[in-house]
N, C-alpha and C. Protein backbone atom coordinates (compact mmCIF):
# COMPACT_ATOMS: atom_id res chain seq x y z
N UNK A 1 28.92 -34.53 23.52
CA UNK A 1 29.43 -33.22 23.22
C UNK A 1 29.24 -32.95 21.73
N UNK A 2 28.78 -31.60 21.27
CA UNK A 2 28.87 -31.23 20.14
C UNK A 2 29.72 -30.31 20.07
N UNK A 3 30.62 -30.15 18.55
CA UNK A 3 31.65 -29.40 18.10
C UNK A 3 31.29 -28.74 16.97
N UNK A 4 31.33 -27.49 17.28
CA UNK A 4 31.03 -26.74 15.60
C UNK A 4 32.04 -25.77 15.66
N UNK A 5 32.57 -25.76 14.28
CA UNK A 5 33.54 -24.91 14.15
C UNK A 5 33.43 -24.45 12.36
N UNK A 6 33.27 -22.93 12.25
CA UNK A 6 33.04 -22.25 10.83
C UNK A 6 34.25 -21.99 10.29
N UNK A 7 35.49 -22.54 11.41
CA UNK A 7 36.33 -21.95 10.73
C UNK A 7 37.34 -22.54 9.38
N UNK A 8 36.68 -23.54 9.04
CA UNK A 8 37.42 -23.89 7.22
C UNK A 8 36.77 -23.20 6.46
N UNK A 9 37.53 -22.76 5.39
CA UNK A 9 37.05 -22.67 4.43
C UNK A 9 36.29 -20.97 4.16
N UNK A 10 35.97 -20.70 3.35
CA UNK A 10 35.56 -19.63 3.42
C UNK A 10 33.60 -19.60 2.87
N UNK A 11 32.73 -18.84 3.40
CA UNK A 11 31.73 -19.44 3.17
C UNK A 11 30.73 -17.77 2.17
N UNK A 12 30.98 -18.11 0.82
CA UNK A 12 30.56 -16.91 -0.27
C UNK A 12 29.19 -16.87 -0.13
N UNK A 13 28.44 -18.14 -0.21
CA UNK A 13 27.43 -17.90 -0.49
C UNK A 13 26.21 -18.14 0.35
N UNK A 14 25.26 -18.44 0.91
CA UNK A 14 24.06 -19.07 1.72
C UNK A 14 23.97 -20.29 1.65
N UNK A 15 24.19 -20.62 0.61
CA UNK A 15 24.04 -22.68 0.08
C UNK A 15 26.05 -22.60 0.46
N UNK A 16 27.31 -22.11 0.58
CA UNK A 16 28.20 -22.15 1.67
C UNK A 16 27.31 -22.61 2.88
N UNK A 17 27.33 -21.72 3.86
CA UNK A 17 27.01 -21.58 4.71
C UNK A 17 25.69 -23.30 5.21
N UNK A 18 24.80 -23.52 4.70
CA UNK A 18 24.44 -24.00 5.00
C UNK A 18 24.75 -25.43 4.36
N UNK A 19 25.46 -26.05 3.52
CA UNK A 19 26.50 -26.83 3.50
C UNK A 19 27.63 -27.32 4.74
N UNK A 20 27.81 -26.12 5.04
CA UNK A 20 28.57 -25.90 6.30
C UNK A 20 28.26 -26.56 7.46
N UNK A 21 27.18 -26.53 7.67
CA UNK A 21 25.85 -27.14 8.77
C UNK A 21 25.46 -27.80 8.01
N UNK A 22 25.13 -28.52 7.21
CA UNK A 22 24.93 -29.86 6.48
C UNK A 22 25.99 -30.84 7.15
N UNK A 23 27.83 -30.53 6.74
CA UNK A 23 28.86 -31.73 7.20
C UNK A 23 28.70 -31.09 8.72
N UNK A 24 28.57 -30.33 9.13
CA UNK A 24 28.75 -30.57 11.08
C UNK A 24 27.82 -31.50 11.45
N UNK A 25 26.17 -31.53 10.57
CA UNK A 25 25.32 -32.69 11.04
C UNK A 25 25.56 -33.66 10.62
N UNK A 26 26.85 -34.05 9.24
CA UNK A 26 27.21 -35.19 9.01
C UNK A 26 28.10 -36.10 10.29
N UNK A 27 28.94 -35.00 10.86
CA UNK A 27 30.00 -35.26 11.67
C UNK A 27 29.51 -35.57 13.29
N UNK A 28 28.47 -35.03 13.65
CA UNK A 28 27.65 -35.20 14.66
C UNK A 28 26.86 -36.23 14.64
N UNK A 29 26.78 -36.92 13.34
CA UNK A 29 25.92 -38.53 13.71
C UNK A 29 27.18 -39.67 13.52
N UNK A 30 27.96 -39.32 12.67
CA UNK A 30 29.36 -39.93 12.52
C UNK A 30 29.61 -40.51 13.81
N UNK A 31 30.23 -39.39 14.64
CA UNK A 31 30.70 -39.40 16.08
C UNK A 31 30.45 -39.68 17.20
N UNK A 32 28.47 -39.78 16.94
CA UNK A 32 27.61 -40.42 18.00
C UNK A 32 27.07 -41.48 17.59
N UNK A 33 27.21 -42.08 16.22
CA UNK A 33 26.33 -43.06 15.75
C UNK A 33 24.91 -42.81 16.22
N UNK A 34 24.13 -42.19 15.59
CA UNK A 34 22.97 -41.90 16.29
C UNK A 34 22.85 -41.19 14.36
N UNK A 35 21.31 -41.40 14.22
CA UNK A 35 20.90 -41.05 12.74
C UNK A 35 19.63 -39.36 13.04
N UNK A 36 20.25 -38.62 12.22
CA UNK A 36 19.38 -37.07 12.42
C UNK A 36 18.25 -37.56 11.02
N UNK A 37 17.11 -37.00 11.47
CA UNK A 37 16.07 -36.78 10.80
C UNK A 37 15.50 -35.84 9.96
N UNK A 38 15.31 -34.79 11.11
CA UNK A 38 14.65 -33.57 10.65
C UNK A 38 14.98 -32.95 9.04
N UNK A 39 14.30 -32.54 8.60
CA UNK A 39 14.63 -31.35 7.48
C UNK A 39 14.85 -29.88 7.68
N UNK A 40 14.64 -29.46 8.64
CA UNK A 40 15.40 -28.17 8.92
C UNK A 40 16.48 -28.20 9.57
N UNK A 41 17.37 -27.18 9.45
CA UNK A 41 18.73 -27.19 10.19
C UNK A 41 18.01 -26.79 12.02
N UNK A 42 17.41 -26.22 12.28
CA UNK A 42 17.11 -25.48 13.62
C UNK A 42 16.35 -27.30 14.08
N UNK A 43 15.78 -27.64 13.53
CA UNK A 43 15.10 -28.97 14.00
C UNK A 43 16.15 -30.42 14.18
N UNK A 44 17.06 -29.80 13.08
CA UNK A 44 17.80 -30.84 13.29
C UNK A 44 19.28 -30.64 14.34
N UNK A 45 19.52 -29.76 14.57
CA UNK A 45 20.32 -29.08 15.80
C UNK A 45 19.82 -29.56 16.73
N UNK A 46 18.12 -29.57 17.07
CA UNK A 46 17.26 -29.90 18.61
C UNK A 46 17.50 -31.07 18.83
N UNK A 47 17.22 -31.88 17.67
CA UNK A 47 17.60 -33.02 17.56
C UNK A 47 18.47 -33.94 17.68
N UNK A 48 19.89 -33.42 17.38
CA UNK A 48 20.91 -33.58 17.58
C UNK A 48 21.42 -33.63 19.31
N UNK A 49 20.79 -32.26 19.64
CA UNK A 49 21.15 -32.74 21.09
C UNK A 49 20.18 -33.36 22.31
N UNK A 50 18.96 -33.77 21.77
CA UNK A 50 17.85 -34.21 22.74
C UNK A 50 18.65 -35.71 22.30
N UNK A 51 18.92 -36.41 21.21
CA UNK A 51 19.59 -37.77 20.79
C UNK A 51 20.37 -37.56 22.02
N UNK A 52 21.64 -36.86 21.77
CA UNK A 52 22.46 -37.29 22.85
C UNK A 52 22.64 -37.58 24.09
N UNK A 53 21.37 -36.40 24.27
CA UNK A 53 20.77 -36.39 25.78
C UNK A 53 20.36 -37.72 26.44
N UNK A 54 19.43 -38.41 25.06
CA UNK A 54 18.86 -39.47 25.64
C UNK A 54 20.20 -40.73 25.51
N UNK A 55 20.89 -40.47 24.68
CA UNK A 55 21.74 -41.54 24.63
C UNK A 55 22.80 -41.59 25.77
N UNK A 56 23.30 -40.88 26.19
CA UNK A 56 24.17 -40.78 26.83
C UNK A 56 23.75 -40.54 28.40
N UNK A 57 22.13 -40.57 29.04
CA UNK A 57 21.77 -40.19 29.88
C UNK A 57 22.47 -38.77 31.03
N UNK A 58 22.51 -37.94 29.68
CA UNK A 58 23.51 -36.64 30.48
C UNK A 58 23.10 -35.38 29.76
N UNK A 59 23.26 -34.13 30.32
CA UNK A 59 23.03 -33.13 29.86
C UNK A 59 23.95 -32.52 28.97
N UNK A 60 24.03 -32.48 27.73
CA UNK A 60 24.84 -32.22 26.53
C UNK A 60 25.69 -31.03 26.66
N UNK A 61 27.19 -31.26 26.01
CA UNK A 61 27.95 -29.82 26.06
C UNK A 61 27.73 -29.51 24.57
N UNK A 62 27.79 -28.19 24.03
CA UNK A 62 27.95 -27.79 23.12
C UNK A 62 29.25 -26.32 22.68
N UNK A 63 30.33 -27.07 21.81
CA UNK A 63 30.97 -26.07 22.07
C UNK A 63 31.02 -25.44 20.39
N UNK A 64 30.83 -23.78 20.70
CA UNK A 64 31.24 -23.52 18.97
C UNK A 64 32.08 -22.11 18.99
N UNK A 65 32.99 -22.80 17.99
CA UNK A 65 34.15 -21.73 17.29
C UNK A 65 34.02 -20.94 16.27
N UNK A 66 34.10 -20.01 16.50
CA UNK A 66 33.99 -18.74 15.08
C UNK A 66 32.93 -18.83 14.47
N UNK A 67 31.48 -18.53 15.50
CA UNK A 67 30.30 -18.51 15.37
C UNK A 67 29.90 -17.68 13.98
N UNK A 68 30.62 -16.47 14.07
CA UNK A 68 30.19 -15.58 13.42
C UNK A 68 31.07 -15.39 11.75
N UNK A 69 31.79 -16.38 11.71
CA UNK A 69 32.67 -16.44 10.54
C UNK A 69 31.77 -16.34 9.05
N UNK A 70 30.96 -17.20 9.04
CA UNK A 70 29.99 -17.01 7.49
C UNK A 70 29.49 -16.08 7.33
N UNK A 71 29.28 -14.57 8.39
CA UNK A 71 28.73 -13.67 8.26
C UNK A 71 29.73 -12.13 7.88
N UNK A 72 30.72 -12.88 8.48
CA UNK A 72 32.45 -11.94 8.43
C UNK A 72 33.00 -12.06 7.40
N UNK A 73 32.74 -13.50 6.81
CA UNK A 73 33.18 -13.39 5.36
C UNK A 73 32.56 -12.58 4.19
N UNK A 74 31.32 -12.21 4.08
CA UNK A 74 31.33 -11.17 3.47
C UNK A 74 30.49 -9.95 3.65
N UNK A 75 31.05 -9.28 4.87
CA UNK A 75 31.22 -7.77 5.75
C UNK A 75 30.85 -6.99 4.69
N UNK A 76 31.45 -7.10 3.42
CA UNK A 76 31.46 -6.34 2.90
C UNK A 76 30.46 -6.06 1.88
N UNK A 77 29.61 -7.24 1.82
CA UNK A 77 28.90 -7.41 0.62
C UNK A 77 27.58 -7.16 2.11
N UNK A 78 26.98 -6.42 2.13
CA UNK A 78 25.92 -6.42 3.11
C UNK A 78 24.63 -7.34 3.16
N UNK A 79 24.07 -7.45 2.11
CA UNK A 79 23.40 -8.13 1.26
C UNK A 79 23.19 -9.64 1.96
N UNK A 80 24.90 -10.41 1.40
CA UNK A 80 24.84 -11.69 1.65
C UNK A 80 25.67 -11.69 3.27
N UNK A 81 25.82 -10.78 3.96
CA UNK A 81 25.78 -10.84 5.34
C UNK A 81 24.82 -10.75 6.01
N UNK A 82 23.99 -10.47 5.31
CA UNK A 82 22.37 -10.41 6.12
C UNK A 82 21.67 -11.47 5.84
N UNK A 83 21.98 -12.18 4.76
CA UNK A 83 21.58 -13.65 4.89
C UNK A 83 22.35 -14.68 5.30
N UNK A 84 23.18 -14.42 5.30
CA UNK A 84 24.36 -16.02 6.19
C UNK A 84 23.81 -15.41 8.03
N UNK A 85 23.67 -13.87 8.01
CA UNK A 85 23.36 -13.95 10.02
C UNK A 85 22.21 -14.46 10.06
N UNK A 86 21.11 -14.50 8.55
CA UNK A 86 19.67 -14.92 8.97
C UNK A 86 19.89 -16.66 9.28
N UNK A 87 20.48 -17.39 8.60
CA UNK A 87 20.65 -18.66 8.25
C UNK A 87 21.56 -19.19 9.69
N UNK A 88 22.32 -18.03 10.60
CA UNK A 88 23.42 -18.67 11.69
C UNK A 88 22.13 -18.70 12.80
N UNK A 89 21.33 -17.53 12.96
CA UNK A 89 20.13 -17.09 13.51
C UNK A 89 19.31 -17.96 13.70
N UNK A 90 19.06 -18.60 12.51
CA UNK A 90 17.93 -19.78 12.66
C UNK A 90 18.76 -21.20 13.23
N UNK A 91 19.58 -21.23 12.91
CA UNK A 91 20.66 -22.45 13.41
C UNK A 91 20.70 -22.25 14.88
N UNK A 92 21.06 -20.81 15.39
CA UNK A 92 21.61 -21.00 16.79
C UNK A 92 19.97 -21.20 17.81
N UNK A 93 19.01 -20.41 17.04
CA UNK A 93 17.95 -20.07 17.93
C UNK A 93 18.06 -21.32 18.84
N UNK A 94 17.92 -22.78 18.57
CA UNK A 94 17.46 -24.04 19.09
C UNK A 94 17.97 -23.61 20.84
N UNK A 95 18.94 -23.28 20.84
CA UNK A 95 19.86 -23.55 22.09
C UNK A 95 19.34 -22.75 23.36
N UNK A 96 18.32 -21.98 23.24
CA UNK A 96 17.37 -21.29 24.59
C UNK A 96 16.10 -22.22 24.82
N UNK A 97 15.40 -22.73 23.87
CA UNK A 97 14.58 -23.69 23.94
C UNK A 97 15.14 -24.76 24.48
N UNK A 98 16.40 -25.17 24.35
CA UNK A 98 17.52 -26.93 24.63
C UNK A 98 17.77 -26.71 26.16
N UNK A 99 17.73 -25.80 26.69
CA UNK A 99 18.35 -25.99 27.92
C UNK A 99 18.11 -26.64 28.89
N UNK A 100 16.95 -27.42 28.97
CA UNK A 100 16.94 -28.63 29.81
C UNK A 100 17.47 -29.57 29.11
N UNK A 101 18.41 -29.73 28.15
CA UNK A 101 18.98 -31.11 27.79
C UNK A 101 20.80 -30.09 27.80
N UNK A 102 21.05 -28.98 28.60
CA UNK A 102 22.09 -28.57 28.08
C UNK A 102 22.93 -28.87 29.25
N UNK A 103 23.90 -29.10 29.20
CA UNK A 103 25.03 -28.64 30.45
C UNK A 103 25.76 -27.01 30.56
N UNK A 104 26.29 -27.14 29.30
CA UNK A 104 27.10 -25.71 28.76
C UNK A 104 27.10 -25.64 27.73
N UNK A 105 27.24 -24.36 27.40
CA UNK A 105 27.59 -24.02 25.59
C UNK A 105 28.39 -22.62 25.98
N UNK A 106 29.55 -23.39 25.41
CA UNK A 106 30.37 -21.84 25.19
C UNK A 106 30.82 -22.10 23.29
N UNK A 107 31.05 -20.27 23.55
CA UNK A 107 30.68 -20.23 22.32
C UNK A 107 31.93 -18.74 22.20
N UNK A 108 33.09 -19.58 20.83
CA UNK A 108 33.56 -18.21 20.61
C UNK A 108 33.60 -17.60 19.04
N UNK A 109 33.92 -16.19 18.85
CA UNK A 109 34.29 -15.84 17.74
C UNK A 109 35.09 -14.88 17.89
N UNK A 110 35.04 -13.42 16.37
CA UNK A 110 35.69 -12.49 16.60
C UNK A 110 35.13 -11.34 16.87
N UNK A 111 33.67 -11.30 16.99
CA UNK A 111 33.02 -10.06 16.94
C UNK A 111 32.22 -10.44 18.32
N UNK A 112 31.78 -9.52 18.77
CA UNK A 112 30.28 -9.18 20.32
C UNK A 112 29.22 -9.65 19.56
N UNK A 113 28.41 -10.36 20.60
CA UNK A 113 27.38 -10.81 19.91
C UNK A 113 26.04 -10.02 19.48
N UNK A 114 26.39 -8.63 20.44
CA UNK A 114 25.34 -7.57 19.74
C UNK A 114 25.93 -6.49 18.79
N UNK A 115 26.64 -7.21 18.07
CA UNK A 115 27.30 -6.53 16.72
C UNK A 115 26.79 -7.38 15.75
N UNK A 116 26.77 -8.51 15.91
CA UNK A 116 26.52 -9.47 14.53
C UNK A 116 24.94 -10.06 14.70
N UNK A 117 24.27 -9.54 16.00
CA UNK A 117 22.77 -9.77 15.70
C UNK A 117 22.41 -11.24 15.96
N UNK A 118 22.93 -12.21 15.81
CA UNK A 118 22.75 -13.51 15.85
C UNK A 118 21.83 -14.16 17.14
N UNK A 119 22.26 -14.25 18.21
CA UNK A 119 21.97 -14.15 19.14
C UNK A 119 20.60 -13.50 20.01
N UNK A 120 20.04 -12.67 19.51
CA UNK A 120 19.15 -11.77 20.10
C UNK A 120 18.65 -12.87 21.15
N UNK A 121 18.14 -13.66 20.54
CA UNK A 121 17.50 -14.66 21.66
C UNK A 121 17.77 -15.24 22.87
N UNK A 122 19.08 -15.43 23.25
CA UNK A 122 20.04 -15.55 23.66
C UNK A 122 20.51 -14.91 24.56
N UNK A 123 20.66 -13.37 24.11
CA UNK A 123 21.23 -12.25 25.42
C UNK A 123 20.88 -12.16 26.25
């Protein structure tokens, strides 16, 4: 099972945000003992759950909380909301390509997912 959750902390900037997803991939090899490779976050997400897949001989859950939080945090600044949804965007894409290693992925926040754009791939 993978756990992601945006909701500590508040995330100002892009290097936030992808810090952010830096310790979830810290916490995801932590928890599986299993070592991530890749240098991209979207590669290393795939990665993350084809490992488990193979380790655990099972089809992976993935659950995530307040998907859309690094992008809500600053609503207001348009700018750097259009780059934390580009940066959640490239993070989430992996998970339509994963689905033969998936079981489920639920996934919550506070906004529709065709409000915050993230997702397109997905819908």
């Amino acid at each position: 099972m993978i756990k992601i959750s945006f909701g500590k902390g508040t995330h100002r900037t892009p290097v936030d945000v992808n810090l952010s997803i830096e310790e979830i991939f810290l916490g995801i090899q932590r928890d599986n003992d299993i070592k991530l490779t890749y240098p991209t976050i979207k590669r290393r997400f795939e990665e993350a759950i084809i490992k488990l897949h193979d380790k655990h001989k099972r089809r992976v859950v993935v659950l995530v909380d307040e998907y859309d939080k690094p992008a809500l945090d600053r609503i207001e600044e348009p700018e750097v909301a259009k780059q934390h949804r580009e940066i959640l965007k490239d993070f989430y894409s992996i998970l339509k390509d994963a689905d033969p290693y998936l079981k489920l992925v639920f996934i919550t926040g506070v906004s529709r997912f065709s409000k915050v754009s993230i997702f397109s791939g997905l819908n």
